[in-house]
PDB file of N, CA and C in Angstrom:
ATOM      1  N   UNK A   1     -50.157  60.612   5.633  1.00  0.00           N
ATOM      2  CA  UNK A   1     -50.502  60.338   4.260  1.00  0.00           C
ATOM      3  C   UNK A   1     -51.942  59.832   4.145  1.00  0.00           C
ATOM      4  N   UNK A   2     -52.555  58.907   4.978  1.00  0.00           N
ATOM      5  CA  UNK A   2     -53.487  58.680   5.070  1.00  0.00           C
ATOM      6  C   UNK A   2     -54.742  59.552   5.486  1.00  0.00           C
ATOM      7  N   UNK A   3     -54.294  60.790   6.255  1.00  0.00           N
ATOM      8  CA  UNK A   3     -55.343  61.830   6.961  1.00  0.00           C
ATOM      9  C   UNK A   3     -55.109  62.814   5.537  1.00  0.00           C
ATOM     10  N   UNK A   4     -54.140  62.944   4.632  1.00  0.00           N
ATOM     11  CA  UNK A   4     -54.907  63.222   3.361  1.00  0.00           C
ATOM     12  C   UNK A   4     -55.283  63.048   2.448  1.00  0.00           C
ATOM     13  N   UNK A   5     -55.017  61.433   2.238  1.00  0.00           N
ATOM     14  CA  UNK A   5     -55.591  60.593   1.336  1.00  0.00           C
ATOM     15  C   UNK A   5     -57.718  60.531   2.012  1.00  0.00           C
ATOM     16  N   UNK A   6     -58.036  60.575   2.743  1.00  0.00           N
ATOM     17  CA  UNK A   6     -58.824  60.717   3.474  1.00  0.00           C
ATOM     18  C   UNK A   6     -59.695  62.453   3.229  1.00  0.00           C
ATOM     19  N   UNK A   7     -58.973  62.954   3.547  1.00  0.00           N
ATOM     20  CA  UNK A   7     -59.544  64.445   3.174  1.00  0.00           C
ATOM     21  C   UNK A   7     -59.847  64.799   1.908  1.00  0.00           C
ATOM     22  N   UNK A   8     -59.154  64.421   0.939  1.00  0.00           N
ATOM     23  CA  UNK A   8     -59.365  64.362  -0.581  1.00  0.00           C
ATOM     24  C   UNK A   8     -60.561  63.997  -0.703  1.00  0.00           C
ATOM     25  N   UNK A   9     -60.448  62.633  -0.382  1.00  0.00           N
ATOM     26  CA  UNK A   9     -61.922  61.750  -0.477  1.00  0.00           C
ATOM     27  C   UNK A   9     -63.177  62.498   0.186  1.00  0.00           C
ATOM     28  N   UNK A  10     -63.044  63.206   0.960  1.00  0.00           N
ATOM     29  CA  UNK A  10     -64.059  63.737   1.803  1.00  0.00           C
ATOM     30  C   UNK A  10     -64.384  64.764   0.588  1.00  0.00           C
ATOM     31  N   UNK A  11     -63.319  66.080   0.429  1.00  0.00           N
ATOM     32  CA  UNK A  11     -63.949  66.837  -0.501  1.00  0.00           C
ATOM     33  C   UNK A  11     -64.442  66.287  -1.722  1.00  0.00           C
ATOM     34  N   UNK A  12     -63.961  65.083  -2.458  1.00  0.00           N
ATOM     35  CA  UNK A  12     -64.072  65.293  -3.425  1.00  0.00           C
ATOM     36  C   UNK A  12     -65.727  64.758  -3.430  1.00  0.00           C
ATOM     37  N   UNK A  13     -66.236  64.302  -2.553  1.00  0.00           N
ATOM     38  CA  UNK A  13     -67.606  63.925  -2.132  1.00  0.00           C
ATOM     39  C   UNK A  13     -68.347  64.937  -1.830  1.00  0.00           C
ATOM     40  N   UNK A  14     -67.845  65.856  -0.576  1.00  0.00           N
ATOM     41  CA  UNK A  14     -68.410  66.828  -0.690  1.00  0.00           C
ATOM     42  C   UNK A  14     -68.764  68.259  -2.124  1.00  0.00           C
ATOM     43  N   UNK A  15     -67.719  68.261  -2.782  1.00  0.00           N
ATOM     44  CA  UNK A  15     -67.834  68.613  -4.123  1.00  0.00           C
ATOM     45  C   UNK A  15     -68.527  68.254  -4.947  1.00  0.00           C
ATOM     46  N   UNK A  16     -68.712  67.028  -5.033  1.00  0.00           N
ATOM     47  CA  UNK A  16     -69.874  66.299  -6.192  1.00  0.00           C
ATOM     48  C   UNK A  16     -71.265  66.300  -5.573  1.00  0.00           C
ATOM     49  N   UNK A  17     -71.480  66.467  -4.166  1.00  0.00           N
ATOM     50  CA  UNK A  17     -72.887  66.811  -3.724  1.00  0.00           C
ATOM     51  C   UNK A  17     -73.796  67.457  -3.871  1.00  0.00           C
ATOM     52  N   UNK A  18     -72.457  68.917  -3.986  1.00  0.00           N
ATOM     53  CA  UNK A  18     -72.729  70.168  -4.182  1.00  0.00           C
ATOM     54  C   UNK A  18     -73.392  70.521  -5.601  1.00  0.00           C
ATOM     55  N   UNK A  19     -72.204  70.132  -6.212  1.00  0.00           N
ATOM     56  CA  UNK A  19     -72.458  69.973  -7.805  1.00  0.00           C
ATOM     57  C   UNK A  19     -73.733  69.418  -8.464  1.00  0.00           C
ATOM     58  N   UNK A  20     -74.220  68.750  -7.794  1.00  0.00           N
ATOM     59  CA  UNK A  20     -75.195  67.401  -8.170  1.00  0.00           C
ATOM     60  C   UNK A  20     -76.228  68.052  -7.863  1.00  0.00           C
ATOM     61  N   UNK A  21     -76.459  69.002  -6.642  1.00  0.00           N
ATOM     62  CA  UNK A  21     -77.835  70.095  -6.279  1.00  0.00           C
ATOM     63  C   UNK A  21     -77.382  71.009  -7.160  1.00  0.00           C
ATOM     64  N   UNK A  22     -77.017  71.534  -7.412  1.00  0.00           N
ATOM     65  CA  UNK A  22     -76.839  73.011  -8.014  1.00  0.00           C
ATOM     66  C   UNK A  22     -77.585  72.397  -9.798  1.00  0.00           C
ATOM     67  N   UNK A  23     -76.987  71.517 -10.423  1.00  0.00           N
ATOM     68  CA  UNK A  23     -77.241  70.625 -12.053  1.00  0.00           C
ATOM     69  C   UNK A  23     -78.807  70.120 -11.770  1.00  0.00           C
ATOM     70  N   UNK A  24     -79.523  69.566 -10.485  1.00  0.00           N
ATOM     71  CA  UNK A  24     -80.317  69.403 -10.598  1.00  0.00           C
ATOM     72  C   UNK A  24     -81.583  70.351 -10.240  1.00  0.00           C
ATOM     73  N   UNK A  25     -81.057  71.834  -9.477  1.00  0.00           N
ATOM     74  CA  UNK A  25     -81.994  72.747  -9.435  1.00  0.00           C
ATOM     75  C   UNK A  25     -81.910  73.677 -10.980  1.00  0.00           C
ATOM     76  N   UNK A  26     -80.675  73.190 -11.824  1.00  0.00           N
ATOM     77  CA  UNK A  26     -80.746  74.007 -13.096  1.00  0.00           C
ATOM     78  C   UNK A  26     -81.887  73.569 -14.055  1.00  0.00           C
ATOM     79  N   UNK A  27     -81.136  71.946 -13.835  1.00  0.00           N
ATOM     80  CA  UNK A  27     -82.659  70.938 -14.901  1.00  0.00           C
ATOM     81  C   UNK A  27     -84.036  71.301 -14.776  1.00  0.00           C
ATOM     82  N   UNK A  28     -83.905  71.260 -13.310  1.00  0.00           N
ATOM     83  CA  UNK A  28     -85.706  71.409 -12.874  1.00  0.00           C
ATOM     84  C   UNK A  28     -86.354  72.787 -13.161  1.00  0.00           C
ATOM     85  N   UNK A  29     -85.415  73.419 -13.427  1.00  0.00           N
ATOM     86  CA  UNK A  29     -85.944  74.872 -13.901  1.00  0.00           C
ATOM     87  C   UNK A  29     -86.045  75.199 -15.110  1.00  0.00           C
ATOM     88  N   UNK A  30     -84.999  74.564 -15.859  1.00  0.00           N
ATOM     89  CA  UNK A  30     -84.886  74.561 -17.401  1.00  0.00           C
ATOM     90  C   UNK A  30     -85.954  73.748 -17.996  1.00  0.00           C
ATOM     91  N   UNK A  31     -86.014  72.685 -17.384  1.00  0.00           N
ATOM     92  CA  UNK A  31     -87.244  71.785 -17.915  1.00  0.00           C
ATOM     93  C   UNK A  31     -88.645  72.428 -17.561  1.00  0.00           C
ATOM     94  N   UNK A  32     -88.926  72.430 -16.278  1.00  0.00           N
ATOM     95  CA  UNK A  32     -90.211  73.461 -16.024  1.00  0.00           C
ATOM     96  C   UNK A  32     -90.553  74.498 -17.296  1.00  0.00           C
ATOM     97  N   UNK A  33     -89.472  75.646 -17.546  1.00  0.00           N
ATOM     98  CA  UNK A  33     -89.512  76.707 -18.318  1.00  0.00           C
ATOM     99  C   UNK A  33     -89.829  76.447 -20.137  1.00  0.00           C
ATOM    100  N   UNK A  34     -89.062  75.468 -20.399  1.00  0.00           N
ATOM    101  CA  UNK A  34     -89.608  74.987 -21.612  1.00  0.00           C
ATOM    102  C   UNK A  34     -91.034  74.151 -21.762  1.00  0.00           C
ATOM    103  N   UNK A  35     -91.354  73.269 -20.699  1.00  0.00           N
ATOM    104  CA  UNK A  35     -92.191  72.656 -20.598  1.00  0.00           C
ATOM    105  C   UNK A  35     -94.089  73.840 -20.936  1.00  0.00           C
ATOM    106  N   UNK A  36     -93.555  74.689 -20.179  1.00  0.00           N
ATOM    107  CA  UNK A  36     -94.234  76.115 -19.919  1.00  0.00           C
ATOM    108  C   UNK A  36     -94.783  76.386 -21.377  1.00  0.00           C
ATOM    109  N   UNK A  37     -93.498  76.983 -22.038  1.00  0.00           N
ATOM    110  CA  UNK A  37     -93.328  77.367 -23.281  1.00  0.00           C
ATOM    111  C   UNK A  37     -94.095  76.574 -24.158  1.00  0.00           C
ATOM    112  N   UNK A  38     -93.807  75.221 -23.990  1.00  0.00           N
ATOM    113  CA  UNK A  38     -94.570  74.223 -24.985  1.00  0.00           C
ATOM    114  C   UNK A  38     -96.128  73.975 -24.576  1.00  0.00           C
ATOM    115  N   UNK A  39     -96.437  74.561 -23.438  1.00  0.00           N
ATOM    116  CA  UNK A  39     -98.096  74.917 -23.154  1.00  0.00           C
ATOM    117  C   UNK A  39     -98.488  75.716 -23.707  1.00  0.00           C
ATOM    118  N   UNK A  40     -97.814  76.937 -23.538  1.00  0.00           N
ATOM    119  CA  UNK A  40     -98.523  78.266 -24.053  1.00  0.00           C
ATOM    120  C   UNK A  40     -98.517  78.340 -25.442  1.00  0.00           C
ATOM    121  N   UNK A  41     -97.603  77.079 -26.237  1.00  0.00           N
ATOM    122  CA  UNK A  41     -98.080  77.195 -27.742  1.00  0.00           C
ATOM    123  C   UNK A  41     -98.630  76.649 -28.699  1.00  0.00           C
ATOM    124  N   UNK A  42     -98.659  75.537 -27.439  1.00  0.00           N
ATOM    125  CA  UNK A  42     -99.442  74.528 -28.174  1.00  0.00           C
ATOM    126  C   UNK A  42    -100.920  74.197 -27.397  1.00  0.00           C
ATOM    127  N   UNK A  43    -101.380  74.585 -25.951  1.00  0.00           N
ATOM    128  CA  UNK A  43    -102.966  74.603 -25.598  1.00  0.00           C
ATOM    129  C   UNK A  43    -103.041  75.879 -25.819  1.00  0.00           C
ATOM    130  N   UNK A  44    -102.259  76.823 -25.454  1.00  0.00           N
ATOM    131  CA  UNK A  44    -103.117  78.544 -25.569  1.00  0.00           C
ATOM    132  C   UNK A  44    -102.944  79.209 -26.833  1.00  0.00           C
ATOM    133  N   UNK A  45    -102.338  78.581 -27.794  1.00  0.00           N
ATOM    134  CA  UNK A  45    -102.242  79.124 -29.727  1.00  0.00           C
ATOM    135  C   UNK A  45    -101.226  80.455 -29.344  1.00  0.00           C
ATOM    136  N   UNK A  46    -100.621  80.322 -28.793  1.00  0.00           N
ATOM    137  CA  UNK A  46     -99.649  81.401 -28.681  1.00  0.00           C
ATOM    138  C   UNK A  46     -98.396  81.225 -29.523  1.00  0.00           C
ATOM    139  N   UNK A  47     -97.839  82.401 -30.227  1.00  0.00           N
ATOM    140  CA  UNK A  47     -96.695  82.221 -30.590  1.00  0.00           C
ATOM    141  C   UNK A  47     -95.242  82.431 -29.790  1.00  0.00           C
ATOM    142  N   UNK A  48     -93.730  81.791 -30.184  1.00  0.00           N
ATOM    143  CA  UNK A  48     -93.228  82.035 -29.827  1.00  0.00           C
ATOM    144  C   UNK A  48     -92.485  83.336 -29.200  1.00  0.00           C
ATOM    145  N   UNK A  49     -93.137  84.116 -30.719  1.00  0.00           N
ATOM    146  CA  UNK A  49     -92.633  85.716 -30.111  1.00  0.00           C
ATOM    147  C   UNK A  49     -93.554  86.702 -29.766  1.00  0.00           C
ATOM    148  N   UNK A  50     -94.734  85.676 -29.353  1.00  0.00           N
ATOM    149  CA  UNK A  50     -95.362  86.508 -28.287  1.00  0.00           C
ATOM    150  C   UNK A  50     -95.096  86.185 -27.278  1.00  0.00           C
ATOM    151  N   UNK A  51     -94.177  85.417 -26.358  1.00  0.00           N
ATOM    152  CA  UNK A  51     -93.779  85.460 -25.100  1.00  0.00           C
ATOM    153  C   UNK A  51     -92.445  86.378 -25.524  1.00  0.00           C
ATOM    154  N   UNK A  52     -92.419  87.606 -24.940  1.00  0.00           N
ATOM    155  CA  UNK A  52     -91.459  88.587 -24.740  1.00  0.00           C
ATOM    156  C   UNK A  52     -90.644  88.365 -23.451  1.00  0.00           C
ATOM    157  N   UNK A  53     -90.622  87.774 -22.820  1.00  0.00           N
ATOM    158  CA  UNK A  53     -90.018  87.333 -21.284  1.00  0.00           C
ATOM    159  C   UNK A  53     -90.527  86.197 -20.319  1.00  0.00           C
ATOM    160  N   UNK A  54     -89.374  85.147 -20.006  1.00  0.00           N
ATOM    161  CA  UNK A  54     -89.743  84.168 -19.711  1.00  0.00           C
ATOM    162  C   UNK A  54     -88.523  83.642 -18.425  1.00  0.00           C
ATOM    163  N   UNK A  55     -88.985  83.626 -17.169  1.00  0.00           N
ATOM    164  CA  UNK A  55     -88.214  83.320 -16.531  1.00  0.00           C
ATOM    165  C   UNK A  55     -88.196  82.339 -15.190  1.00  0.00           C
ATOM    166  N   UNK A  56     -87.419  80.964 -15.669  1.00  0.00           N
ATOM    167  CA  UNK A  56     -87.823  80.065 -14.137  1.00  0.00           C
ATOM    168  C   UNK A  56     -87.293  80.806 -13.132  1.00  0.00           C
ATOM    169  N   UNK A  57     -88.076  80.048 -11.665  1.00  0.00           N
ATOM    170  CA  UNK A  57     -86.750  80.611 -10.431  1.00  0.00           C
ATOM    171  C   UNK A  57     -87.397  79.274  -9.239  1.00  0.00           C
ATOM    172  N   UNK A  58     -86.974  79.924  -8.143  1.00  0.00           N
ATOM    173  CA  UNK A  58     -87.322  79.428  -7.251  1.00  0.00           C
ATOM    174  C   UNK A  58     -88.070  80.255  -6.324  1.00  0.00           C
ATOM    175  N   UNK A  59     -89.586  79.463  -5.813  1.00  0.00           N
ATOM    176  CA  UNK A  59     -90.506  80.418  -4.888  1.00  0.00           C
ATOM    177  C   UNK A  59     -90.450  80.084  -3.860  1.00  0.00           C
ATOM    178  N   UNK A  60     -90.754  80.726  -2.952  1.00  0.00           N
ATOM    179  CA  UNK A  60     -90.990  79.971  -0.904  1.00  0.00           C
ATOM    180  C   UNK A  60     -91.991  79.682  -1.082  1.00  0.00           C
ATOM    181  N   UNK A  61     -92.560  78.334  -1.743  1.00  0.00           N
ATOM    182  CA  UNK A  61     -94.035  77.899  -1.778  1.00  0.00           C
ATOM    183  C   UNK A  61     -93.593  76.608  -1.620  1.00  0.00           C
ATOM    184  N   UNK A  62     -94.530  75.646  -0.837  1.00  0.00           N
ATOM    185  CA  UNK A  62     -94.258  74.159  -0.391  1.00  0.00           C
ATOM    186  C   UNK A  62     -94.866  73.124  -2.222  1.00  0.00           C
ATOM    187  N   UNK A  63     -93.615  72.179  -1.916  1.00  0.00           N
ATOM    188  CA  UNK A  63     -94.289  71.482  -3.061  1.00  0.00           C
ATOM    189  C   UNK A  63     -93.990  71.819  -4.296  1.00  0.00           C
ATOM    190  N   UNK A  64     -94.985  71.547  -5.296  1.00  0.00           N
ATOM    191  CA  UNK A  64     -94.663  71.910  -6.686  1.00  0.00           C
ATOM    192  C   UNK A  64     -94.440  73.040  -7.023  1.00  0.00           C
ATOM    193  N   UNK A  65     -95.057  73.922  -6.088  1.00  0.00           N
ATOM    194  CA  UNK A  65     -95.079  75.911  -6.764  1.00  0.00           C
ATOM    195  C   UNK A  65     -93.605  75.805  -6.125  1.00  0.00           C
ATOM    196  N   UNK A  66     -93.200  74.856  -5.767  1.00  0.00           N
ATOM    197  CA  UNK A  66     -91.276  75.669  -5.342  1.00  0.00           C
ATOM    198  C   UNK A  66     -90.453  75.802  -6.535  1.00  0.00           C
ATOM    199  N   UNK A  67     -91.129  75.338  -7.487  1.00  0.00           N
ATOM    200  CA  UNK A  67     -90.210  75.817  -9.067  1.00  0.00           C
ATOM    201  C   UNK A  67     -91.519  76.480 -10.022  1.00  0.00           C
ATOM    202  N   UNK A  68     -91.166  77.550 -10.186  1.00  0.00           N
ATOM    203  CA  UNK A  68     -92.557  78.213 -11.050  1.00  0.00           C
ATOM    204  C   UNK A  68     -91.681  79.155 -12.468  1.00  0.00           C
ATOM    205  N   UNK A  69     -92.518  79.607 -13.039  1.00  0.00           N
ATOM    206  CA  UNK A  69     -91.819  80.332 -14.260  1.00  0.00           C
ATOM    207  C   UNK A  69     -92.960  81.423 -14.370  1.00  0.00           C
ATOM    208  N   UNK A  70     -92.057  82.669 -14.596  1.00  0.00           N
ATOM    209  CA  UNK A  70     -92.606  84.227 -15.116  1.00  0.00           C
ATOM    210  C   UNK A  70     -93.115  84.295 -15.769  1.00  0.00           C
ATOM    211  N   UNK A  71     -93.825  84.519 -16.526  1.00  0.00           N
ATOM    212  CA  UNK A  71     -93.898  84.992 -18.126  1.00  0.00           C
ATOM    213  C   UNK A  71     -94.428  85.853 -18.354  1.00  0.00           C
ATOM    214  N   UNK A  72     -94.526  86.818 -19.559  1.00  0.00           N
ATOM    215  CA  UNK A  72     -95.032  88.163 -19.706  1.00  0.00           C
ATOM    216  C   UNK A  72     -95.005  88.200 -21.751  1.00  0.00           C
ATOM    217  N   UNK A  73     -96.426  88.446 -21.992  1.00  0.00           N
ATOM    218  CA  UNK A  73     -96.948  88.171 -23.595  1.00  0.00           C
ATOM    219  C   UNK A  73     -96.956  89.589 -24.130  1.00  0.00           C
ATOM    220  N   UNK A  74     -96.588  89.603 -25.161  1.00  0.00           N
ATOM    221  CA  UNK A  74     -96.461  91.247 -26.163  1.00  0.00           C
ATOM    222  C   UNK A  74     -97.994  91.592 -25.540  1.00  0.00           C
ATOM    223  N   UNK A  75     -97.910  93.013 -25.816  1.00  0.00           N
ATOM    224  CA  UNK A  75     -99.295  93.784 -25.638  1.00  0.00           C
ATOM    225  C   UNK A  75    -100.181  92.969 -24.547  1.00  0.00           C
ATOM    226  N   UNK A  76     -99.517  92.530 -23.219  1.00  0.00           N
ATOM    227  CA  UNK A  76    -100.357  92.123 -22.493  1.00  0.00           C
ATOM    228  C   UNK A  76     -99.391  92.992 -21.072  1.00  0.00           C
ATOM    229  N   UNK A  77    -100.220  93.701 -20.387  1.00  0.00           N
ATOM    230  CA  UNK A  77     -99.569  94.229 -18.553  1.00  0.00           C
ATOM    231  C   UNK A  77     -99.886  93.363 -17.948  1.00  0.00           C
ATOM    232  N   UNK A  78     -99.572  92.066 -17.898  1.00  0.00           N
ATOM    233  CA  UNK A  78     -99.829  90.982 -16.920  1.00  0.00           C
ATOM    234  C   UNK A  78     -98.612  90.290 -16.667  1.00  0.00           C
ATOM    235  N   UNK A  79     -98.524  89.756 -15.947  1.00  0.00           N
ATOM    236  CA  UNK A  79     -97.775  88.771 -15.625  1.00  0.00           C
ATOM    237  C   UNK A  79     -97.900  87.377 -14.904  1.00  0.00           C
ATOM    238  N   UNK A  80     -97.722  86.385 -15.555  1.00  0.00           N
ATOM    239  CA  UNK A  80     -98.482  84.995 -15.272  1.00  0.00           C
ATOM    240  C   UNK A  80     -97.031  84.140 -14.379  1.00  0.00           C
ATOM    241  N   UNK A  81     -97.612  83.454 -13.702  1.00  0.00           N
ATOM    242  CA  UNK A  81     -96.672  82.505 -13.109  1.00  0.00           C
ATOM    243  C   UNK A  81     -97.647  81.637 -12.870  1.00  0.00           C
ATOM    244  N   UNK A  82     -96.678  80.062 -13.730  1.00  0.00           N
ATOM    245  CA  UNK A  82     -96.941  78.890 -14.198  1.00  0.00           C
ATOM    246  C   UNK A  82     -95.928  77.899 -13.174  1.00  0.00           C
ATOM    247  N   UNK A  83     -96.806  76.760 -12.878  1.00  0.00           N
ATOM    248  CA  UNK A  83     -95.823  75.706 -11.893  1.00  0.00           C
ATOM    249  C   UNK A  83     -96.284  74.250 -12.541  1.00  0.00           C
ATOM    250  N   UNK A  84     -96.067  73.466 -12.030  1.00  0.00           N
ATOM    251  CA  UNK A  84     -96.278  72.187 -13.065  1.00  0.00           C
ATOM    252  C   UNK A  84     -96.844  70.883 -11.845  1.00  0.00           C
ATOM    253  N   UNK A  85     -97.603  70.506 -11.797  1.00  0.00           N
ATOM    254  CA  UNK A  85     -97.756  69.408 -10.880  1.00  0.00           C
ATOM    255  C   UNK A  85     -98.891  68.542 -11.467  1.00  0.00           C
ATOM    256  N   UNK A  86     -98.353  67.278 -11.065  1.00  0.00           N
ATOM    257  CA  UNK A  86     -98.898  66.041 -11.489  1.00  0.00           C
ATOM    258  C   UNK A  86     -98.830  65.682 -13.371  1.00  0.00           C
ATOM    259  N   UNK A  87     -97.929  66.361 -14.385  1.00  0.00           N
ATOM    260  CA  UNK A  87     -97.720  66.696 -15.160  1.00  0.00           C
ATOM    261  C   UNK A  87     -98.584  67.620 -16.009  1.00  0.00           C
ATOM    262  N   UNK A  88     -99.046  67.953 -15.383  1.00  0.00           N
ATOM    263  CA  UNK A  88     -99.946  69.690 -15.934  1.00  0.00           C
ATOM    264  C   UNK A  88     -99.324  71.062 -15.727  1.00  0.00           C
ATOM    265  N   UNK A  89     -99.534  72.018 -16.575  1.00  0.00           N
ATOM    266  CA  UNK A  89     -98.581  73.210 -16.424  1.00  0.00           C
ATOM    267  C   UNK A  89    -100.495  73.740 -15.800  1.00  0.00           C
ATOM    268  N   UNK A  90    -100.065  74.342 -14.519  1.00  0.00           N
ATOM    269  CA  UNK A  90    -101.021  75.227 -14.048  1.00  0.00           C
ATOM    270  C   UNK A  90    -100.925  76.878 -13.721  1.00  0.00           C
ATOM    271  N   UNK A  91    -101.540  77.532 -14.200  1.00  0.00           N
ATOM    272  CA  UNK A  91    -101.666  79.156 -13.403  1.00  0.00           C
ATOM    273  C   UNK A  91    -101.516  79.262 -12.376  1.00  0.00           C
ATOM    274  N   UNK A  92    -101.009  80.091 -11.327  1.00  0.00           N
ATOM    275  CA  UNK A  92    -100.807  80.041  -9.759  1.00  0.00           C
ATOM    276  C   UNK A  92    -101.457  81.569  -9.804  1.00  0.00           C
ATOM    277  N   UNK A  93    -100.944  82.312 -10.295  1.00  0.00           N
ATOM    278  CA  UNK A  93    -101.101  83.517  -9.923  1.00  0.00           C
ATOM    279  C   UNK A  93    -101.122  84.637 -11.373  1.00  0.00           C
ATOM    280  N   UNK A  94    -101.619  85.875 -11.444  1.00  0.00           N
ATOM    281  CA  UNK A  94    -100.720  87.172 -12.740  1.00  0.00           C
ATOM    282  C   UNK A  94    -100.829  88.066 -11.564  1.00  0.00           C
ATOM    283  N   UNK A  95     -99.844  88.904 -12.329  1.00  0.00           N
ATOM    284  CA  UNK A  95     -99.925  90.677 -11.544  1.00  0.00           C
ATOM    285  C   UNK A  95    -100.390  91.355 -12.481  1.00  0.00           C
ATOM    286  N   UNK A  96    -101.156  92.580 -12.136  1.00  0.00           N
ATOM    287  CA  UNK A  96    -101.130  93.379 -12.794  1.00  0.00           C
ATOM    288  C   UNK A  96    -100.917  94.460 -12.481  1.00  0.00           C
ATOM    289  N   UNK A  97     -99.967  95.061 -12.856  1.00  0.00           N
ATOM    290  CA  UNK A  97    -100.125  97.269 -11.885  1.00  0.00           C
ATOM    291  C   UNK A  97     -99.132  96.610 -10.500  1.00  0.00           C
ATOM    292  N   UNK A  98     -98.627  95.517 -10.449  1.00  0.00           N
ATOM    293  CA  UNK A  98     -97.981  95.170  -9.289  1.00  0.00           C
ATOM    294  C   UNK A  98     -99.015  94.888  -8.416  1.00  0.00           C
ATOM    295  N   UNK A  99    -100.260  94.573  -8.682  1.00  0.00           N
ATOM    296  CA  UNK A  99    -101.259  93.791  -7.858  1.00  0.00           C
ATOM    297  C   UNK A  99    -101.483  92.299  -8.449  1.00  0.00           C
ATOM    298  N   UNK A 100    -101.360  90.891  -7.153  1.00  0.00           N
ATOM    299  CA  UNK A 100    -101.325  89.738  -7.922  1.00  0.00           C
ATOM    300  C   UNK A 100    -102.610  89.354  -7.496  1.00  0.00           C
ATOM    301  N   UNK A 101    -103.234  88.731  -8.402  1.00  0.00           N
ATOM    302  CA  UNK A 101    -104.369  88.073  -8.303  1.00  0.00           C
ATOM    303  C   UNK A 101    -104.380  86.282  -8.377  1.00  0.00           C
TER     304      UNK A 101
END
């Protein structure tokens, strides 16, 4: 009774660990991505529905670029990826033609 009173306890720890990374790689992406959004419309005069596609993720980059966001503006073939460090939304990179600069 005790070796599963014991095991319970184990998963139910191990379960909430799990849980607890997964809610906090959602936040950090959700927040990044809006944070983004609220740059591009309020320093770059952009409107909302000129961002046509907008997407956080996760990059193999050390540090702050390990959470970055997509984005892609009406009538623009570019594609910008934005990361956030020291509370500044910065440019990392665009593609264009599938070449990144």
């Amino acid at each position: 009774m005790k070796r599963l009173k014991k095991l319970g306890i184990t998963l139910l720890i191990l379960v909430s660990l799990i849980g607890s990374i997964f809610l906090y790689i959602s936040f950090k992406k959700n927040s990044l991505e809006n944070d983004v959004i609220e740059y591009l419309i309020e320093e770059k005069n952009l409107s909302k529905d000129d961002i046509i596609y907008r997407e956080s993720f996760i990059s193999n980059l050390s540090g702050d670029k390990n959470f970055m966001v997509s984005i892609k503006i009406k009538d623009d073939n570019k594609s910008y990826f934005y990361y956030k460090t020291d509370g500044k939304i910065i440019l990392e990179s665009y593609t264009e033609n599938g070449v990144e600069y």
